[in-house]
N, C-alpha and C. Protein backbone atom coordinates (compact mmCIF):
# COMPACT_ATOMS: atom_id res chain seq x y z
N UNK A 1 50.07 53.68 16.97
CA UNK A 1 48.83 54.42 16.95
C UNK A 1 48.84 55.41 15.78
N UNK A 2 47.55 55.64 15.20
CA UNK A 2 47.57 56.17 13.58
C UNK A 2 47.24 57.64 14.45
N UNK A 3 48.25 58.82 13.92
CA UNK A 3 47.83 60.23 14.46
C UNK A 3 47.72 61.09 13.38
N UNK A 4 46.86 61.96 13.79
CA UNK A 4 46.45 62.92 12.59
C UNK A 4 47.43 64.28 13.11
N UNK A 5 48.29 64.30 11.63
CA UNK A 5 49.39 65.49 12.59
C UNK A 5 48.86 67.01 12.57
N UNK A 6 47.69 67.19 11.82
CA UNK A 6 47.01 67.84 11.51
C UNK A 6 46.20 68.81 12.81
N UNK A 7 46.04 67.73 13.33
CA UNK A 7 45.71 68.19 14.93
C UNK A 7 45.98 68.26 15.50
N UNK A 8 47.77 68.07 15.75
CA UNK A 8 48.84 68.70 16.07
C UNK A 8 48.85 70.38 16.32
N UNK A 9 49.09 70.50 14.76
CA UNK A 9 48.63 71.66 14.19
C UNK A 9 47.99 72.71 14.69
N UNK A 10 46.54 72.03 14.98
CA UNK A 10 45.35 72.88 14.90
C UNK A 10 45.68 73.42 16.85
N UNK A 11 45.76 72.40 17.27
CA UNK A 11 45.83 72.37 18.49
C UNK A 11 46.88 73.40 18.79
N UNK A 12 48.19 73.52 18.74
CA UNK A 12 49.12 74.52 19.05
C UNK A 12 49.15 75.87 18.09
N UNK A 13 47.71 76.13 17.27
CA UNK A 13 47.63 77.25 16.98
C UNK A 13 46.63 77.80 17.95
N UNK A 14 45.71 77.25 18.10
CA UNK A 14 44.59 77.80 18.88
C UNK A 14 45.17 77.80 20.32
N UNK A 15 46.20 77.11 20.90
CA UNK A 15 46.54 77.77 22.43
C UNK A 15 47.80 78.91 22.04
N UNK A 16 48.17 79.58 21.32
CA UNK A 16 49.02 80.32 20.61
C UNK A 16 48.20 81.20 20.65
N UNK A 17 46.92 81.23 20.25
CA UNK A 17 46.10 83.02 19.97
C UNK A 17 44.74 83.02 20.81
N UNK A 18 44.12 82.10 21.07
CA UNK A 18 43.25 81.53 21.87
C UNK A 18 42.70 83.00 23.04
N UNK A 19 44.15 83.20 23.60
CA UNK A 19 44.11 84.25 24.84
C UNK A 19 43.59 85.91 24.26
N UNK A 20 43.85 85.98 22.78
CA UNK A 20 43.66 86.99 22.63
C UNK A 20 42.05 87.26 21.63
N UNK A 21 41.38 86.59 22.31
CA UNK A 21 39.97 86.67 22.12
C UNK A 21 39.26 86.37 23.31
N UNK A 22 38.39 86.86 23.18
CA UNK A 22 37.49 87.09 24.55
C UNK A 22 36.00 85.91 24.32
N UNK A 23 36.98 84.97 25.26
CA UNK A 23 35.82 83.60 24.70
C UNK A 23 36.24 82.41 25.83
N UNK A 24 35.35 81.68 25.79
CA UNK A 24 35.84 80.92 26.71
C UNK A 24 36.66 79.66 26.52
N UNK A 25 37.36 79.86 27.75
CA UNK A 25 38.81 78.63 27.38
C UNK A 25 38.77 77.25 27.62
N UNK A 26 37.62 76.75 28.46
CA UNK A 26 37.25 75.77 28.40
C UNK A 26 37.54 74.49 27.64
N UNK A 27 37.68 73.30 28.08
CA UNK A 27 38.32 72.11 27.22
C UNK A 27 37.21 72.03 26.19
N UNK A 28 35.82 71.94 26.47
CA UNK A 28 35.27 71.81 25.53
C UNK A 28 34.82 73.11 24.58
N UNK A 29 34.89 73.66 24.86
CA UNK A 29 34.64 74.77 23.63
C UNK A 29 35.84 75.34 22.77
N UNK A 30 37.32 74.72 23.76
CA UNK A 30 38.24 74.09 22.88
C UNK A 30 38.22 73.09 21.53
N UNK A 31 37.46 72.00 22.08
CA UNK A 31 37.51 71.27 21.08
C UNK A 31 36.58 71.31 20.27
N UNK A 32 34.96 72.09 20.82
CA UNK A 32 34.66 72.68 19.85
C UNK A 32 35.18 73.04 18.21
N UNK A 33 36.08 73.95 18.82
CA UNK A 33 36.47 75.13 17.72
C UNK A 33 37.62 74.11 17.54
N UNK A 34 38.25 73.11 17.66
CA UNK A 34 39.21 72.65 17.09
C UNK A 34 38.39 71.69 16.07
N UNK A 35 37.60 71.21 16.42
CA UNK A 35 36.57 70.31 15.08
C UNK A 35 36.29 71.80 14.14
N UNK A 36 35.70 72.59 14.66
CA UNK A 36 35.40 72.72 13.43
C UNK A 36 36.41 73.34 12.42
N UNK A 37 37.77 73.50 13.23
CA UNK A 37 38.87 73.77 12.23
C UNK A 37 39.25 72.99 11.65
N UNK A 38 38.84 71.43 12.21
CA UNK A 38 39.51 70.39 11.39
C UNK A 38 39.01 69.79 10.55
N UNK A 39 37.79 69.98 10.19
CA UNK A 39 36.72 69.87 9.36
C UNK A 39 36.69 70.44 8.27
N UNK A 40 38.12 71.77 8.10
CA UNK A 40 37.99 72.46 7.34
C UNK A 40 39.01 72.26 6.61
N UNK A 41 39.84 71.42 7.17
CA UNK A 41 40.98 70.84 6.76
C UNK A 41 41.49 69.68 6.29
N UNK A 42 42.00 69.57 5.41
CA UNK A 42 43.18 67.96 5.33
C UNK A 42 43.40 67.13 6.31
N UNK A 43 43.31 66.51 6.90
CA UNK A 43 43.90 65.24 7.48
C UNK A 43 45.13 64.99 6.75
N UNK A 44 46.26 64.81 8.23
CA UNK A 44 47.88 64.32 7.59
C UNK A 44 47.88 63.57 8.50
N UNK A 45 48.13 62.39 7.73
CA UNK A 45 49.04 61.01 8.15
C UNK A 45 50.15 60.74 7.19
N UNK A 46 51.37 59.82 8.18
CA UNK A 46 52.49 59.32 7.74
C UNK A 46 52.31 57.78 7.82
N UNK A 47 52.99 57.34 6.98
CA UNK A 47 53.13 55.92 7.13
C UNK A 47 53.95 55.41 8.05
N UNK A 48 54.25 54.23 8.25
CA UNK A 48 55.38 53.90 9.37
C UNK A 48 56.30 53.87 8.78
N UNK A 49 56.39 53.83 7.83
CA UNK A 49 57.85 53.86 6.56
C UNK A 49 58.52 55.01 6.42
N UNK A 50 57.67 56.50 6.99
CA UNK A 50 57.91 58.18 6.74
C UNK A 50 58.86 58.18 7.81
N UNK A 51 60.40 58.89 8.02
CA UNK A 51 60.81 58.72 9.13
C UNK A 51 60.41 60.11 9.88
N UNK A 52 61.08 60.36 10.83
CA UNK A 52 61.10 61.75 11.99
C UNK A 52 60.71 62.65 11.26
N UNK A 53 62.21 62.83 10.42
CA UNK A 53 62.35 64.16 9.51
C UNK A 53 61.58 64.57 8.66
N UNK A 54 60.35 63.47 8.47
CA UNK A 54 59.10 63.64 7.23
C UNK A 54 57.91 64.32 8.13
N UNK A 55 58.34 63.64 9.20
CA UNK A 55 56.61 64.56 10.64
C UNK A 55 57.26 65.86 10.99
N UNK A 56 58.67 66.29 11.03
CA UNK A 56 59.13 67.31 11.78
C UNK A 56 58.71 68.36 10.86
N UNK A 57 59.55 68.13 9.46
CA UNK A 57 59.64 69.43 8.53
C UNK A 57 57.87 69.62 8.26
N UNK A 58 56.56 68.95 8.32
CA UNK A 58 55.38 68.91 8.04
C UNK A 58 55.24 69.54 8.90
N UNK A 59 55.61 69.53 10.55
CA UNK A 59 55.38 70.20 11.66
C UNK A 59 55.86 71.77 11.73
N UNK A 60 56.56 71.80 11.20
CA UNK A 60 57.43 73.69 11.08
C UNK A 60 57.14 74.09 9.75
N UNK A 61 56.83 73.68 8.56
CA UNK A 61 56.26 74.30 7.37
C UNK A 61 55.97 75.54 7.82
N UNK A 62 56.37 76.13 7.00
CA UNK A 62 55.39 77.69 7.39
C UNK A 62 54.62 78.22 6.53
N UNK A 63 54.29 77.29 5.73
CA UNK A 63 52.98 77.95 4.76
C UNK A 63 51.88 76.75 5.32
N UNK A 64 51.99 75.71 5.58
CA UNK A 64 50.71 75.12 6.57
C UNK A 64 50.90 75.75 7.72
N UNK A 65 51.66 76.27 8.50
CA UNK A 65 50.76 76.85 9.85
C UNK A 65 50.05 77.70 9.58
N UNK A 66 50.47 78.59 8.53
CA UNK A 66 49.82 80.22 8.30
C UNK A 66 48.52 79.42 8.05
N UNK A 67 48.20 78.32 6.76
CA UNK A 67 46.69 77.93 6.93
C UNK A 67 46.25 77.48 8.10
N UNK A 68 46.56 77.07 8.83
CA UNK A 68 45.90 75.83 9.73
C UNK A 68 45.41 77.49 10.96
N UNK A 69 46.61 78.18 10.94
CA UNK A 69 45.98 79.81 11.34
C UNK A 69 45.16 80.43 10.89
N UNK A 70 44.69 80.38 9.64
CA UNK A 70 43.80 81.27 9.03
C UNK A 70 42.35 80.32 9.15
N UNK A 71 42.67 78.89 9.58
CA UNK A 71 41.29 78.27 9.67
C UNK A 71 40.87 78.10 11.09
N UNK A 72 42.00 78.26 12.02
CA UNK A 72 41.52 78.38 13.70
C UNK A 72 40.64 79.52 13.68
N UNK A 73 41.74 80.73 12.89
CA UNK A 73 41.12 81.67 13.51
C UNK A 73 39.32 81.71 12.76
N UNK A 74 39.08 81.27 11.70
CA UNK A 74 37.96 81.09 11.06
C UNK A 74 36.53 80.15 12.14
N UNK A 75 37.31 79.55 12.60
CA UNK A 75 36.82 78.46 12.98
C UNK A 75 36.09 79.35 14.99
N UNK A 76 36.93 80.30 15.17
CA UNK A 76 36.59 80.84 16.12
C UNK A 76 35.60 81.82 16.04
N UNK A 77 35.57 82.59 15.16
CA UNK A 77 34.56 83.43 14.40
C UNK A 77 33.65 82.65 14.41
N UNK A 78 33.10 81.56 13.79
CA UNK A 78 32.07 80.46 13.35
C UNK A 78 31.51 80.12 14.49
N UNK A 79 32.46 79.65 15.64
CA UNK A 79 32.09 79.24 17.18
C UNK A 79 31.39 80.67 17.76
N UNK A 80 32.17 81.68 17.80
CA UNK A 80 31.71 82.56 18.59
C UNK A 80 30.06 83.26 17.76
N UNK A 81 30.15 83.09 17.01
CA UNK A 81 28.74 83.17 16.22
C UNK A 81 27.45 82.40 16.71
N UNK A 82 28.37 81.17 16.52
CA UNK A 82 27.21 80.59 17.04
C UNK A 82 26.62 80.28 18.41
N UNK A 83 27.45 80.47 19.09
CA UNK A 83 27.36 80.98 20.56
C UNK A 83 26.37 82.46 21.14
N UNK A 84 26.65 83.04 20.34
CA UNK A 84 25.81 84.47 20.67
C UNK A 84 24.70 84.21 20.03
N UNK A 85 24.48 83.34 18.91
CA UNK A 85 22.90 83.02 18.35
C UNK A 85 22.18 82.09 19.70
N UNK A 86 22.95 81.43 19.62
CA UNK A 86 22.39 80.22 21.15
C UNK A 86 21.68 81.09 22.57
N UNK A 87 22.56 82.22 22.67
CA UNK A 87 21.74 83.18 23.83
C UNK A 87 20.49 83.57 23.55
């Protein structure tokens, strides 16, 4: 199965800070805000040829989490915006 590790990513940043905004936690307004972080982002795929050690070290980088953080948290701002326009 072809996975986007990207949304890996996105996904274990936003349940990481998620709690410390006042919004709702809901699956879908989860994935909401996870599209539109991922929208804002790269798509990563490996080939089947990439072994472990090529998805792991992509997975702990620490200059892509800090982005893939700076676009959740973007991406929550954007949601919660548009949420309070919708009222």
């Amino acid at each position: 199965m072809t996975k986007n590790y990207m949304e890996i990513l996105v996904k274990n940043a936003l349940n990481e800070i998620i709690d410390k905004y006042d919004i709702c936690k809901c699956d879908k307004c989860k994935k909401d805000i996870m599209a539109i972080a991922l929208n804002n982002l790269p798509p990563k795929y490996f080939l089947s040829s990439n072994d472990e050690s090529e998805k792991t070290s992509f997975l702990l980088d620490r200059q892509i989490k800090i982005s893939v953080l700076a676009k959740v948290i973007e991406a929550i701002e954007i949601f919660t915006s548009k949420k309070n326009l919708a009222l």
